[in-house]
PDB file of N, CA and C in Angstrom:
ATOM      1  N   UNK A   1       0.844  -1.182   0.000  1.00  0.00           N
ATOM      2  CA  UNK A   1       0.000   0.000   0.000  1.00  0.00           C
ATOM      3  C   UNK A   1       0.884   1.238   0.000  1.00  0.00           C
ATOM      4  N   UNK A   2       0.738   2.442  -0.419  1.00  0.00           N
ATOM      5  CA  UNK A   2       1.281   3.600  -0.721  1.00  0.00           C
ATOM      6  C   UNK A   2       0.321   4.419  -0.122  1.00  0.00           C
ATOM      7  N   UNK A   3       0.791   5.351  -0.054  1.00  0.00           N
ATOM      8  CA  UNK A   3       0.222   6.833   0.612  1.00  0.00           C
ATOM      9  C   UNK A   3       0.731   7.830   0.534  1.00  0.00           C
ATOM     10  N   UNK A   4       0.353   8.929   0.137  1.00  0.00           N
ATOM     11  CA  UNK A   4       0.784  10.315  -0.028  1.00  0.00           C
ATOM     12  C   UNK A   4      -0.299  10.776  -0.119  1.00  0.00           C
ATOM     13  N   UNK A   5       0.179  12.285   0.575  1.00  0.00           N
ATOM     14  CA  UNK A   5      -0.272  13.520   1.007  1.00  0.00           C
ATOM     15  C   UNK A   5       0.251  14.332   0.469  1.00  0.00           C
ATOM     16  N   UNK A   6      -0.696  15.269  -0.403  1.00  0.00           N
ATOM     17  CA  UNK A   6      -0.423  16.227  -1.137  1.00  0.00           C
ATOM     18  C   UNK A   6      -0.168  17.662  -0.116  1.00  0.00           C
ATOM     19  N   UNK A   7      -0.844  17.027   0.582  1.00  0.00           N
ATOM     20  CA  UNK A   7      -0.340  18.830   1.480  1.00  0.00           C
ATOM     21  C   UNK A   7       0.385  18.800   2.820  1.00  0.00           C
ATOM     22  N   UNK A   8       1.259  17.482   2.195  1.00  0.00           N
ATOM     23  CA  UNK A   8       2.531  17.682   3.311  1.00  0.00           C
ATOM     24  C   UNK A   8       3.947  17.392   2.747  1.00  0.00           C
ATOM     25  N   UNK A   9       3.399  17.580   1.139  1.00  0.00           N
ATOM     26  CA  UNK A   9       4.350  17.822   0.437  1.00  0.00           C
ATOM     27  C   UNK A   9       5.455  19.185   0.224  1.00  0.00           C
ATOM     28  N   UNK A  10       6.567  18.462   0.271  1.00  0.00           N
ATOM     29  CA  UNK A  10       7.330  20.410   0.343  1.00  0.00           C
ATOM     30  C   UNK A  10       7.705  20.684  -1.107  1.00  0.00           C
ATOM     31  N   UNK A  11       7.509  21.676  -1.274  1.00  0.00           N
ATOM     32  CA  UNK A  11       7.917  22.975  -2.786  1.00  0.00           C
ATOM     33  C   UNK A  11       9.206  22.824  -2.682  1.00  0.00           C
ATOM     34  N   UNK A  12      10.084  23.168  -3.909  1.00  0.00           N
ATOM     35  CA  UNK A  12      11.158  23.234  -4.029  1.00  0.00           C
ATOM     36  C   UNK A  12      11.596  24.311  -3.316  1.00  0.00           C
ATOM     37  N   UNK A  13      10.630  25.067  -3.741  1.00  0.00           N
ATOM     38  CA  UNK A  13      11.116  26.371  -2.985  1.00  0.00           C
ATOM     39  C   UNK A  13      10.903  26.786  -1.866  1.00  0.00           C
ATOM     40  N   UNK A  14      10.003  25.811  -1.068  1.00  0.00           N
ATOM     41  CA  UNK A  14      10.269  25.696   0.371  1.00  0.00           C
ATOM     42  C   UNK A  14      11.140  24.950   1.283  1.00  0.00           C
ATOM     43  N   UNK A  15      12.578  24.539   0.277  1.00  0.00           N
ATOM     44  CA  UNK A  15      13.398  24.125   0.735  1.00  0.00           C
ATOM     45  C   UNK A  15      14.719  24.649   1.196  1.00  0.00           C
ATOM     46  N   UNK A  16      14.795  25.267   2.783  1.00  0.00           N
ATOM     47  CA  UNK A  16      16.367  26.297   2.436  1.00  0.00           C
ATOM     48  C   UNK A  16      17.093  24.880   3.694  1.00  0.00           C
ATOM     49  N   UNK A  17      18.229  25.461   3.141  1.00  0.00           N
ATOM     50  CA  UNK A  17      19.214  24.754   3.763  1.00  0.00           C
ATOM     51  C   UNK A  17      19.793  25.098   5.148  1.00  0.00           C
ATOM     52  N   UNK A  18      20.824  24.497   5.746  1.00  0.00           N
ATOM     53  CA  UNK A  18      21.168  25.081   7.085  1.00  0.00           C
ATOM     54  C   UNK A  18      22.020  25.874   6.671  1.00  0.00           C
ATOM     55  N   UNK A  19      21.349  27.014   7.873  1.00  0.00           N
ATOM     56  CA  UNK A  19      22.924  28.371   7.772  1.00  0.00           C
ATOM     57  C   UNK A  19      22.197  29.629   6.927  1.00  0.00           C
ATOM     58  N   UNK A  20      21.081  29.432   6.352  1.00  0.00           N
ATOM     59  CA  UNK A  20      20.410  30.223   5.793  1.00  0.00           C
ATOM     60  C   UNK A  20      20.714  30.190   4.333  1.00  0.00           C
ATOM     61  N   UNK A  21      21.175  29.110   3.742  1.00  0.00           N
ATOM     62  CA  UNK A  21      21.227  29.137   2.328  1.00  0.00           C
ATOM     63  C   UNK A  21      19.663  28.856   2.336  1.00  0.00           C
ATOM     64  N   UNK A  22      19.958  29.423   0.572  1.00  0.00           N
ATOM     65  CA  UNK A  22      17.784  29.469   0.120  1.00  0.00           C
ATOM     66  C   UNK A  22      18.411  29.157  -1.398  1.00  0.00           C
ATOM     67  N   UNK A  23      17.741  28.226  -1.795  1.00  0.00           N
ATOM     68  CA  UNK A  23      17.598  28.071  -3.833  1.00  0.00           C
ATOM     69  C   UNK A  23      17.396  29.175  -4.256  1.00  0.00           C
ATOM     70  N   UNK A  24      18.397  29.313  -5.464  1.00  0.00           N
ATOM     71  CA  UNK A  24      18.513  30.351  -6.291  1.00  0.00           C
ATOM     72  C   UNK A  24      17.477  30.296  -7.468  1.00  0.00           C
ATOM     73  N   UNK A  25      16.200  31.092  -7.007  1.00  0.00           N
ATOM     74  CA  UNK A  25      15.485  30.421  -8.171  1.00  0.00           C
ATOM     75  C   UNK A  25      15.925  31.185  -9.778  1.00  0.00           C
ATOM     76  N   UNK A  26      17.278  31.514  -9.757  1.00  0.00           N
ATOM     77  CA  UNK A  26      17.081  31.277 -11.393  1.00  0.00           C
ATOM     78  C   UNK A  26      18.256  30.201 -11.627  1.00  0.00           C
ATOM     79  N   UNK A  27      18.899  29.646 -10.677  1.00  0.00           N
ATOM     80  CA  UNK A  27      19.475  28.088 -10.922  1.00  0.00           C
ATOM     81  C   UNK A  27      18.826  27.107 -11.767  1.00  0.00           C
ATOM     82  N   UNK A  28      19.509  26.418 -12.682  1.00  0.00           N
ATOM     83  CA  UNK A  28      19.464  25.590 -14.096  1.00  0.00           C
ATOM     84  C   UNK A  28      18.281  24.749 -13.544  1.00  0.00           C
ATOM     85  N   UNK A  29      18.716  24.102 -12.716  1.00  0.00           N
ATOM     86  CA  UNK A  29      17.950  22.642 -12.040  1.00  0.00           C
ATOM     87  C   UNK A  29      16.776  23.315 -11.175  1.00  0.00           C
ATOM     88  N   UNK A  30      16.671  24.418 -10.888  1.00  0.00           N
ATOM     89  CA  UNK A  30      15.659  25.000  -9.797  1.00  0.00           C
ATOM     90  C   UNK A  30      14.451  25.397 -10.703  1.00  0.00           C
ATOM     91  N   UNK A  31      15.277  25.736 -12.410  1.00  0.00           N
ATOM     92  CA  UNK A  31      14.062  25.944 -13.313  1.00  0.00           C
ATOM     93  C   UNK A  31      13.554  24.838 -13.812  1.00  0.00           C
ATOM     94  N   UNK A  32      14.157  23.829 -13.509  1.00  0.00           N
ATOM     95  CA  UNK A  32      14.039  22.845 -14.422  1.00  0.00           C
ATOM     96  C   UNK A  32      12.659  21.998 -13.969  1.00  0.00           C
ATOM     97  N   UNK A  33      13.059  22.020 -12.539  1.00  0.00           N
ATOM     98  CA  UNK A  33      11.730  21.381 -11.571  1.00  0.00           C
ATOM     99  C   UNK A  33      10.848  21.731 -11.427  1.00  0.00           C
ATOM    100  N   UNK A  34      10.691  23.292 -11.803  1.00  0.00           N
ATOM    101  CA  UNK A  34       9.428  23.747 -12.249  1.00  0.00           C
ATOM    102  C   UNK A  34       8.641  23.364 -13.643  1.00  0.00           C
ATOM    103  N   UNK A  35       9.160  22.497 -14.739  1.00  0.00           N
ATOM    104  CA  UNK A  35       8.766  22.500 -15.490  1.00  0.00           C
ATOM    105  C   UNK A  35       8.273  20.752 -15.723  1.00  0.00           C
ATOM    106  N   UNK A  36       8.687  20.105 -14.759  1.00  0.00           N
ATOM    107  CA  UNK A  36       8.477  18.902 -14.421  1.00  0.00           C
ATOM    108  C   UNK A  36       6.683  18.991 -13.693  1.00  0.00           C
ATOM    109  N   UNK A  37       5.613  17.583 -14.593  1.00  0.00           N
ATOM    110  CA  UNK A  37       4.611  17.750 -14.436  1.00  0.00           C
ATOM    111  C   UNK A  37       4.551  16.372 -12.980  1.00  0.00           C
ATOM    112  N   UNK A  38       5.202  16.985 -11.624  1.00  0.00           N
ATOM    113  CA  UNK A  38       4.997  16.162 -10.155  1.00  0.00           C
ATOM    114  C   UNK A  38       3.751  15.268 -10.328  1.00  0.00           C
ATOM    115  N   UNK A  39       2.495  16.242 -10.246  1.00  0.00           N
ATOM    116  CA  UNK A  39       1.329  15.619 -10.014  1.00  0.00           C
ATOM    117  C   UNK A  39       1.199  13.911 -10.477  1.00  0.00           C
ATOM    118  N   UNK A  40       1.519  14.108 -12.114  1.00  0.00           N
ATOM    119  CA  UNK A  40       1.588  13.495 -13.068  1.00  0.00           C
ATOM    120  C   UNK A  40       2.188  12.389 -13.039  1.00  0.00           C
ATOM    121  N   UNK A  41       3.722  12.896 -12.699  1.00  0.00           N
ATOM    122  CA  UNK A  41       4.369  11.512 -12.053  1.00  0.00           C
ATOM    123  C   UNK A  41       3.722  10.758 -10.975  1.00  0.00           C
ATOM    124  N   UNK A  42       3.520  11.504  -9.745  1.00  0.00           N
ATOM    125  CA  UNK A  42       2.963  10.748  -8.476  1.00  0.00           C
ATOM    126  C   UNK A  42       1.829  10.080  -8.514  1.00  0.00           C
ATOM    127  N   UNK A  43       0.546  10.316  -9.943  1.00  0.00           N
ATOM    128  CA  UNK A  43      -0.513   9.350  -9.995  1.00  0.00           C
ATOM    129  C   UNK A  43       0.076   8.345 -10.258  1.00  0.00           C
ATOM    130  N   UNK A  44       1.036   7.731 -11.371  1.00  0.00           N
ATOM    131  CA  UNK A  44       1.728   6.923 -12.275  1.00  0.00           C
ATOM    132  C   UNK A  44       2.732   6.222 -10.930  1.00  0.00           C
ATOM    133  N   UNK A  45       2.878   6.813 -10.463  1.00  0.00           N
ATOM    134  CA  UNK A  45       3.777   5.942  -9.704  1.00  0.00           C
ATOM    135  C   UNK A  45       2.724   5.509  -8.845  1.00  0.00           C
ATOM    136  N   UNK A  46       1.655   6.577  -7.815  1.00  0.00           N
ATOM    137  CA  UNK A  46       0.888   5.908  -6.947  1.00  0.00           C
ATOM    138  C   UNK A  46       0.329   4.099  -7.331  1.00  0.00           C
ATOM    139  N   UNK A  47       0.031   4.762  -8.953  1.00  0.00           N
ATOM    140  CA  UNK A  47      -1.121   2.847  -9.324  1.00  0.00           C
ATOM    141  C   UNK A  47       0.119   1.886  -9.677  1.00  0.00           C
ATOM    142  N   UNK A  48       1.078   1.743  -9.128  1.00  0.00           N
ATOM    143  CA  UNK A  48       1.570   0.789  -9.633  1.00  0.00           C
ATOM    144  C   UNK A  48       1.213  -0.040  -7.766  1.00  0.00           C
ATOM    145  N   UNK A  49       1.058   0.842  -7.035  1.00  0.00           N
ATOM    146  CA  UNK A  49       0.806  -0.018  -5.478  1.00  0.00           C
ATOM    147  C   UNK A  49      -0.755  -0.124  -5.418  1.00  0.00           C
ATOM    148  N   UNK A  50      -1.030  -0.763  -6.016  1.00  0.00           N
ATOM    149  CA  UNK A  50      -3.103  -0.389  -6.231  1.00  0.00           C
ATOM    150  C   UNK A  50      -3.348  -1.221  -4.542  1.00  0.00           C
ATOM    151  N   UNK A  51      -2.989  -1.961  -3.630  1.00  0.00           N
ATOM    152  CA  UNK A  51      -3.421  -2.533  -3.081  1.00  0.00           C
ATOM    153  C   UNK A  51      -4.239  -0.956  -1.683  1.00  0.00           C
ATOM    154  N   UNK A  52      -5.464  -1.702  -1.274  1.00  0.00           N
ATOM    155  CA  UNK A  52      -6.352  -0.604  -0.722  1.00  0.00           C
ATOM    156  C   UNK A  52      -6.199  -1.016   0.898  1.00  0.00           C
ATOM    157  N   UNK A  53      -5.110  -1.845   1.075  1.00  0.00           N
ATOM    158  CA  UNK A  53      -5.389  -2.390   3.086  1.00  0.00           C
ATOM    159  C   UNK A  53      -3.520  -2.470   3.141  1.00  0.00           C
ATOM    160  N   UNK A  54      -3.542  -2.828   3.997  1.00  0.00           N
ATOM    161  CA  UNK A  54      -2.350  -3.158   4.752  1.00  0.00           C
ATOM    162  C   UNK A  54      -1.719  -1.865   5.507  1.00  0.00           C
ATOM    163  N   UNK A  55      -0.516  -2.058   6.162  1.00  0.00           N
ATOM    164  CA  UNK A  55       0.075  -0.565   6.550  1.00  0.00           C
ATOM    165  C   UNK A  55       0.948  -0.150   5.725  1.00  0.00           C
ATOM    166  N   UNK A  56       1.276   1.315   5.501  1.00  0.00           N
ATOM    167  CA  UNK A  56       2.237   1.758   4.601  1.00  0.00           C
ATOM    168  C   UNK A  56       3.648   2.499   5.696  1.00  0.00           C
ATOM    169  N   UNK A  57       4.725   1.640   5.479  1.00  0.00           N
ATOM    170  CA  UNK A  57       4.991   1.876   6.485  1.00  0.00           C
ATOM    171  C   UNK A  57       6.514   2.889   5.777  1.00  0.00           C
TER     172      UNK A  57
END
């Protein structure tokens, strides 16, 4: 079984580092992940675990 939560998912850009580094959002890879369709992936990956019981641990 699988599980995810969409709204305890973190943004790229709610990711800063220790020490007070923060993503440069005009960094190559910082644009890049914006252009990546998440949602899209995470249905596609969700159905490959179709099972509806057990624990997800």
């Amino acid at each position: 079984m699988y599980k995810f939560d969409r709204n305890h998912q973190f943004k790229l850009s709610d990711f800063d580092q220790p020490f007070g580094l923060h993503m440069n959002p005009e960094n190559r890879w910082v644009k890049k992940a914006g252009t990546i369709p998440w949602e899209e992936i995470e249905d596609r990956y969700a159905s490959l675990f179709p099972a509806k019981k057990g624990d997800a641990c």
